[in-house]
Protein backbone atom coordinates (compact mmCIF):
# COMPACT_ATOMS: atom_id res chain seq x y z
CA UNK A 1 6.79 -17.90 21.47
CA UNK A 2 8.67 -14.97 22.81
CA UNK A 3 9.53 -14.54 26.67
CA UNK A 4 8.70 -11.02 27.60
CA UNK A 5 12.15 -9.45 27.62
CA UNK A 6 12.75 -10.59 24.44
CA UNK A 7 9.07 -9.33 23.04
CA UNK A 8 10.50 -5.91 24.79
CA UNK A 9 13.40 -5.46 22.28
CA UNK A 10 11.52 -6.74 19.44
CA UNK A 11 8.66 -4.57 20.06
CA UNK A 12 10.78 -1.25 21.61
CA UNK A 13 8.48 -1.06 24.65
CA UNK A 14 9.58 -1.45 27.82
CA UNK A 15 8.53 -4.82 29.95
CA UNK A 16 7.35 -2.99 32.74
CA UNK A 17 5.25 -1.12 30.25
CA UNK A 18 3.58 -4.34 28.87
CA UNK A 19 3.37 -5.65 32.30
CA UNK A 20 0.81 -2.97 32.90
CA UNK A 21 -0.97 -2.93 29.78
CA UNK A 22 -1.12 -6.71 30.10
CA UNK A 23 -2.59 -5.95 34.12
CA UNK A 24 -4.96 -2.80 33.37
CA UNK A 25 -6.52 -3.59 29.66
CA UNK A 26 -5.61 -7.59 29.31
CA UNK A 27 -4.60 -6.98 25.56
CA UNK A 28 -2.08 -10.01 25.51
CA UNK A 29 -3.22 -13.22 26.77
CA UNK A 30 0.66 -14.89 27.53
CA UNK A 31 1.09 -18.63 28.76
CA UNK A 32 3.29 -19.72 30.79
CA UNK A 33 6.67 -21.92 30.72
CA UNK A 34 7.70 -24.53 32.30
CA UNK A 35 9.38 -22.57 34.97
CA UNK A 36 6.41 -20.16 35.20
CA UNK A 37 7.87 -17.30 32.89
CA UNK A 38 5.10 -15.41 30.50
CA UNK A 39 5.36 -16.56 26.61
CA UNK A 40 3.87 -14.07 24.52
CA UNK A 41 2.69 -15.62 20.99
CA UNK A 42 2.60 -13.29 17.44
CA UNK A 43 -0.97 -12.41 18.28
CA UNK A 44 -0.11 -10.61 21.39
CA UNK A 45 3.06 -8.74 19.79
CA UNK A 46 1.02 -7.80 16.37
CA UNK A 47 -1.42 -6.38 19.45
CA UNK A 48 1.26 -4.70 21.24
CA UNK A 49 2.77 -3.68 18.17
CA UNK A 50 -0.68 -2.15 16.79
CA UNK A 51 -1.37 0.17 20.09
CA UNK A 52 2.69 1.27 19.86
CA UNK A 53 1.69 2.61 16.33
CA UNK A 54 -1.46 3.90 17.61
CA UNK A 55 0.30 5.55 20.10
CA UNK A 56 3.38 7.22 18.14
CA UNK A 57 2.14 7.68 15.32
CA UNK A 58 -1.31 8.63 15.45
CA UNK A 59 -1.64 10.36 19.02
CA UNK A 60 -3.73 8.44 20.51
CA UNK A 61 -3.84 7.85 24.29
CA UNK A 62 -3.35 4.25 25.27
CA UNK A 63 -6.88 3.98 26.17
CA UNK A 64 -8.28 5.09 23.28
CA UNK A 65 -5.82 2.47 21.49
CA UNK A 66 -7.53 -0.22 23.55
CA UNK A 67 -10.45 0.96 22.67
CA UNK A 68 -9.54 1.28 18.92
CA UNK A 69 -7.90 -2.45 19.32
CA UNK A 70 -11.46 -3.98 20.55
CA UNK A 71 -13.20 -2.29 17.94
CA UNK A 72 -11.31 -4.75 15.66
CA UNK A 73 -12.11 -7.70 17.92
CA UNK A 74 -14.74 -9.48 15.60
CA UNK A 75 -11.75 -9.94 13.01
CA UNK A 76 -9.94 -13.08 13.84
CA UNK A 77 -6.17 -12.91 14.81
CA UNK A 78 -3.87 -14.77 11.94
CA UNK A 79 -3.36 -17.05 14.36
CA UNK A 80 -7.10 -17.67 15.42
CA UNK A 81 -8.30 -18.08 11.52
CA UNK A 82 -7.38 -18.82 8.13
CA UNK A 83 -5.61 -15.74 6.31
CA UNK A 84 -8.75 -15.80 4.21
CA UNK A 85 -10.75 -15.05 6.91
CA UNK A 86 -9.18 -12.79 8.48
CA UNK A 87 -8.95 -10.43 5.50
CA UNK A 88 -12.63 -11.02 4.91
CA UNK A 89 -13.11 -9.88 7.67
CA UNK A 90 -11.24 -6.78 7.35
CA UNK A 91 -12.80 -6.32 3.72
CA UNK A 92 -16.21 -6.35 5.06
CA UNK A 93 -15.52 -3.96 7.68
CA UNK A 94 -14.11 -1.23 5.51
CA UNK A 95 -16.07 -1.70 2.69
CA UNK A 96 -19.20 -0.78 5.52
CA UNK A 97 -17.22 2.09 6.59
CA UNK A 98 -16.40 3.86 3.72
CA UNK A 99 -20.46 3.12 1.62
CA UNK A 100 -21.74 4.97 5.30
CA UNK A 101 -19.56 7.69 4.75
CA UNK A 102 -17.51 6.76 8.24
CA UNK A 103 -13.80 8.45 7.65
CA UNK A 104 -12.78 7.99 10.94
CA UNK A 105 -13.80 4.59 11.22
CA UNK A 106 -12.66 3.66 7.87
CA UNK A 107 -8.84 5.20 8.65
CA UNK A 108 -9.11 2.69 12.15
CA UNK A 109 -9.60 -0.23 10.13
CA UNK A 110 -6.74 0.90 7.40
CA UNK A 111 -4.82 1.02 10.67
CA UNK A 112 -5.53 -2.50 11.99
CA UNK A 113 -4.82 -3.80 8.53
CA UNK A 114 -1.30 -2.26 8.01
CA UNK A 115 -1.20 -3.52 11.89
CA UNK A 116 -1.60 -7.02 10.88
CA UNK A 117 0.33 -7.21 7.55
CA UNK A 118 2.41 -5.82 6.13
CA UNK A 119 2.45 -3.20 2.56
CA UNK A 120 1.78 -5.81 -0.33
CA UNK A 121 -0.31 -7.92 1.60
CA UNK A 122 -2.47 -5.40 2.80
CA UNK A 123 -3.08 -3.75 -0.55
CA UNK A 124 -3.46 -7.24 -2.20
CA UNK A 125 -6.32 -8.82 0.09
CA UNK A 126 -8.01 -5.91 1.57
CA UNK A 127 -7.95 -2.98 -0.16
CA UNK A 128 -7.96 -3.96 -3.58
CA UNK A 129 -10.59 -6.29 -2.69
CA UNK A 130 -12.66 -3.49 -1.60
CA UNK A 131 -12.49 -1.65 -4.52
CA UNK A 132 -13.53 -3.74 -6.91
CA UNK A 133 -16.48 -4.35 -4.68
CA UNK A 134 -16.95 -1.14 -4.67
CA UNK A 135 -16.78 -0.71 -8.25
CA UNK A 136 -19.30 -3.70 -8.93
CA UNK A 137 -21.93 -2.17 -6.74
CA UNK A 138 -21.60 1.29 -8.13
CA UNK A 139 -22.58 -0.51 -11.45
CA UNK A 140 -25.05 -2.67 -10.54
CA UNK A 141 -26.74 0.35 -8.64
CA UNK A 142 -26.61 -0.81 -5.39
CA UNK A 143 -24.65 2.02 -3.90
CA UNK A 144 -24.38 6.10 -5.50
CA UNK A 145 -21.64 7.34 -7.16
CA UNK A 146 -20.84 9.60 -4.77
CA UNK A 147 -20.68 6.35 -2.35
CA UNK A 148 -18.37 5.26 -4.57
CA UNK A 149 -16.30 8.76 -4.99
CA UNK A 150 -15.74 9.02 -0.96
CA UNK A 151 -14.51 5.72 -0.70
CA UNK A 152 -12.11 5.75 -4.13
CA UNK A 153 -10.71 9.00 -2.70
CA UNK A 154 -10.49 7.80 1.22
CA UNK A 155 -8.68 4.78 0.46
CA UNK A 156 -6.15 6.91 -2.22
CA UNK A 157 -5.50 9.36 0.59
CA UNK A 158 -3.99 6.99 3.00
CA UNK A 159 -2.25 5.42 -0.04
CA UNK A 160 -0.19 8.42 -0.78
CA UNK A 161 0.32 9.57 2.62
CA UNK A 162 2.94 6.51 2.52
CA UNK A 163 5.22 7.91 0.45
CA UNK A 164 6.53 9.95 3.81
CA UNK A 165 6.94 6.83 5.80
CA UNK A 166 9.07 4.87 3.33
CA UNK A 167 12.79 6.53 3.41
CA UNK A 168 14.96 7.21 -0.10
CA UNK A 169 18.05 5.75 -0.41
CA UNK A 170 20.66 7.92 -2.19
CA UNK A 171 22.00 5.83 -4.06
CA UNK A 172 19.00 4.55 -5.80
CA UNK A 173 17.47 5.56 -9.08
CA UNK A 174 15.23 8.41 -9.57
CA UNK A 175 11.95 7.38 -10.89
CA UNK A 176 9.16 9.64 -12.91
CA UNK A 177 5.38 7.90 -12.56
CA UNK A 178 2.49 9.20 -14.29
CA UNK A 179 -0.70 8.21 -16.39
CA UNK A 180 -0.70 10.72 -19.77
CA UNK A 181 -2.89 13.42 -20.37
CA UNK A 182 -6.47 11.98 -20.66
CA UNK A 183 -5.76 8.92 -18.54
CA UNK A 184 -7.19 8.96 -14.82
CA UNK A 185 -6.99 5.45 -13.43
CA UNK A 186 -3.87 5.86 -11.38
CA UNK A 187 -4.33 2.89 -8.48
CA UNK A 188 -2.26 1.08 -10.15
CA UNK A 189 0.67 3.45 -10.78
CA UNK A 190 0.51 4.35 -7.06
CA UNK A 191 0.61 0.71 -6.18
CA UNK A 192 3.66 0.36 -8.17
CA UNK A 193 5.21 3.69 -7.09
CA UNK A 194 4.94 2.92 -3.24
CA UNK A 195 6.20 -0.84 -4.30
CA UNK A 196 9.38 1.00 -5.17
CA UNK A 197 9.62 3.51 -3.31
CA UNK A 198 9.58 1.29 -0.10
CA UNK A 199 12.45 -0.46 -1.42
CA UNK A 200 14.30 2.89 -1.63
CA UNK A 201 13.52 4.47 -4.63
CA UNK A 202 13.01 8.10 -5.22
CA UNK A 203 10.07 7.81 -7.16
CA UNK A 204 8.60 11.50 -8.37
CA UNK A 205 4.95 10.45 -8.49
CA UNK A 206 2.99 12.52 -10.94
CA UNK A 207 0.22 10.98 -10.81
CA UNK A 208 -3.14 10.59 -13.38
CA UNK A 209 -3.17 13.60 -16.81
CA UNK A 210 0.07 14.44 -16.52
CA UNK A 211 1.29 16.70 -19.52
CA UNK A 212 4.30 14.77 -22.04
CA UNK A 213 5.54 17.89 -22.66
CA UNK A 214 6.96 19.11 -19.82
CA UNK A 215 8.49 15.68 -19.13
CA UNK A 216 11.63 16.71 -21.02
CA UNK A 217 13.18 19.11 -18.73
CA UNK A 218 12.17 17.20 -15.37
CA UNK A 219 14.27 13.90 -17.00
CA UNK A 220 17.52 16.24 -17.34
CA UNK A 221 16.97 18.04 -14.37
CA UNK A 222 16.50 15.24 -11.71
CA UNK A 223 18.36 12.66 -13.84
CA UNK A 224 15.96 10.37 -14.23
CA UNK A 225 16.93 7.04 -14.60
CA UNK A 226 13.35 4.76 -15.27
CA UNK A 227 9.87 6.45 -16.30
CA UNK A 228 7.27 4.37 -15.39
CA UNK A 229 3.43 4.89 -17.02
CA UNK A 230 0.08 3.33 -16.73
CA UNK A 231 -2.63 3.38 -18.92
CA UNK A 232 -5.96 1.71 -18.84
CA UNK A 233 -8.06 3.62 -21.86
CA UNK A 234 -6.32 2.90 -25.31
CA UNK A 235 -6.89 6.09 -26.40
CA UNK A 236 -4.26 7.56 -24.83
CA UNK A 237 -1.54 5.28 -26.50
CA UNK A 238 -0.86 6.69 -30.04
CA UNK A 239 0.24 9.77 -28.57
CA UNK A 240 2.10 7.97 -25.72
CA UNK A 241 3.93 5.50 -27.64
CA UNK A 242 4.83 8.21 -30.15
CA UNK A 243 6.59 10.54 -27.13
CA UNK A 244 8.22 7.29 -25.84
CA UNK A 245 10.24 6.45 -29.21
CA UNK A 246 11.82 10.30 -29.04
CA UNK A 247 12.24 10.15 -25.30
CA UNK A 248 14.38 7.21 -25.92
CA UNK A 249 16.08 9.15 -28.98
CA UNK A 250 16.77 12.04 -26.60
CA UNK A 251 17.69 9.80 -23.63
CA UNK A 252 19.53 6.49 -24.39
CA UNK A 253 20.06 5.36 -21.16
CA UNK A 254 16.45 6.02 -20.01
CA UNK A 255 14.43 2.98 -19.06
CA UNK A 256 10.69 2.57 -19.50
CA UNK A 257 8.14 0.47 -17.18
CA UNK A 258 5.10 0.40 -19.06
CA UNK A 259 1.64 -1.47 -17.90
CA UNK A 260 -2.35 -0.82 -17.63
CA UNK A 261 -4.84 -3.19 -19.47
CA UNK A 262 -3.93 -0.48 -22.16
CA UNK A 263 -0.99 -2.77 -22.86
CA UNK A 264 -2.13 -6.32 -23.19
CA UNK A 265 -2.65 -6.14 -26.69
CA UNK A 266 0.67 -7.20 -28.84
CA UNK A 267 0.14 -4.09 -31.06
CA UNK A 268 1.11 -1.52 -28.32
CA UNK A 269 4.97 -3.94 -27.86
CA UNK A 270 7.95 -1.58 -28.79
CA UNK A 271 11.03 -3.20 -29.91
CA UNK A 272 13.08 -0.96 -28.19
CA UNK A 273 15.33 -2.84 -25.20
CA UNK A 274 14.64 -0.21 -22.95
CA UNK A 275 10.92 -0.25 -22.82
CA UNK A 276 9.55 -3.39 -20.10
CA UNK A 277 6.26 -4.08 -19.85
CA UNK A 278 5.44 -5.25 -16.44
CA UNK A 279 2.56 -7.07 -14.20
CA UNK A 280 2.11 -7.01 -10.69
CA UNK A 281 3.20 -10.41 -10.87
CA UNK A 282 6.63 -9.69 -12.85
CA UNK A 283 7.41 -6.65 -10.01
CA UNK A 284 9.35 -8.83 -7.93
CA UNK A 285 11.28 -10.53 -10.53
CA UNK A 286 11.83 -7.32 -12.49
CA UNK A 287 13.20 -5.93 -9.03
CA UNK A 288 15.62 -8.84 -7.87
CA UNK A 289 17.33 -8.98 -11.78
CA UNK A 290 18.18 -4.82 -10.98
CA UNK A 291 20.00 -5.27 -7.66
């Protein structure tokens, strides 16, 4: 429990401020301490914390983010509900938005989400979770595929829009990501790319069909230091695998960070010590052992 000064410098909004949000819209719901002071718990500051956000960073007038902020009311607080529940919740929700073709109400619930997580968390039980239902329905032919388009491409827009909030440090490595020519299926990649990036990295993202030969003179230039590549569709891999063992001729000190379902087959493994083959579940580990 935080007292309501302290909830002020956590938060950067003024007490008298939350006084009268607290007074006009009744968006926190504080107890009281023994001596009669207001205790606010992590419910109301992930509350106060989503209408700041609303407010800075999206525009919005502090009605309309109390408005926005109710909208969200039928998903459970953390506190209220079992993590699984709550991002059930918030899976439902957007998957409904983005199938009717709702934008606007699809980017409020994106909102709420990164409101009540944080990065990983949010792309791990609610986004990705949405995809793949949106995927199975698009199969079974439950929804259209351009359905299925609108929300792929809603949910990858706010996805790279990120890479302006998280800051480069430096001192960091540069980073080239791309999928090679032919290959499309670049969630992943971007996953991985904002995963370093908000850890500092200046990550070039390249994104899906990107051309090997031009990759040369971009690896000098910006003195690359990792080149990381996804691939999904084994198809592409002779030809990738092949531009891999000269880019490591040409660049000794270049590192590669290689995954996709592409790679799970023991047939793709190069012996060279530079090339890493990663999951989402070796990122962390991977990470750590660098710093």
């Amino acid at each position: 429990m935080y007292s309501m000064k302290k909830a002020s410098e956590i938060l950067g909004i003024p007490v008298v401020t939350i006084r009268a949000w607290e007074n006009r819209y009744q968006v926190i719901s504080p107890s009281r301490s023994g001596g009669g002071h207001r205790l606010l718990s992590e419910e109301d500051l992930s509350r106060l914390r989503f209408l700041k956000k609303q407010i800075e960073q999206n525009g919005l007038k502090i009605s309309e983010a109390v408005k926005l902020l109710q909208q969200s009311e039928s998903v459970p607080p953390p506190e209220k509900a079992a993590t699984g529940r709550t991002t059930d919740g918030l899976v439902n929700k957007l998957y409904m938005d983005l199938i009717h073709f709702n934008a606007t109400q699809a980017d409020n619930t994106i909102d709420m989400a990164f409101a009540l997580y944080d990065f990983e968390e949010t792309f791990q039980r609610i986004i990705v979770p949405v995809l793949y239902r949106v995927g199975a329905e698009w199969e079974a032919g439950k929804i259209s595929v351009v359905q299925e388009h609108f929300a792929s491409e809603t949910i990858m827009r706010r996805l790279s829009a990120l890479f302006r909030v998280f800051p480069v440090n430096p001192s960091m490595p540069v980073v080239v990501a791309f999928c090679p020519e032919g290959e499309r299926h670049h969630l992943g990649l971007l996953l991985f790319s904002l995963y370093l990036r908000k850890r500092g990295a200046d990550v070039m993202y390249l994104g899906p069909d990107t051309p090997l030969k031009d990759l040369d003179s971009i690896i000098e230039r910006q003195n690359v230091s990792f080149i990381a590549v996804s691939v999904t569709d084994r198809r592409y891999m002779d030809k990738l695998m092949a531009w891999i063992e000269a880019a490591a001729r040409n660049h000794p000190r270049l590192q590669f960070l290689l995954g996709g379902a592409a790679f799970d087959g023991e047939e793709w493994r190069s012996v060279n010590a530079n090339v890493r083959y990663l999951s989402p579940e070796e990122w962390k580990d991977w990470h750590n052992a660098k710093e």
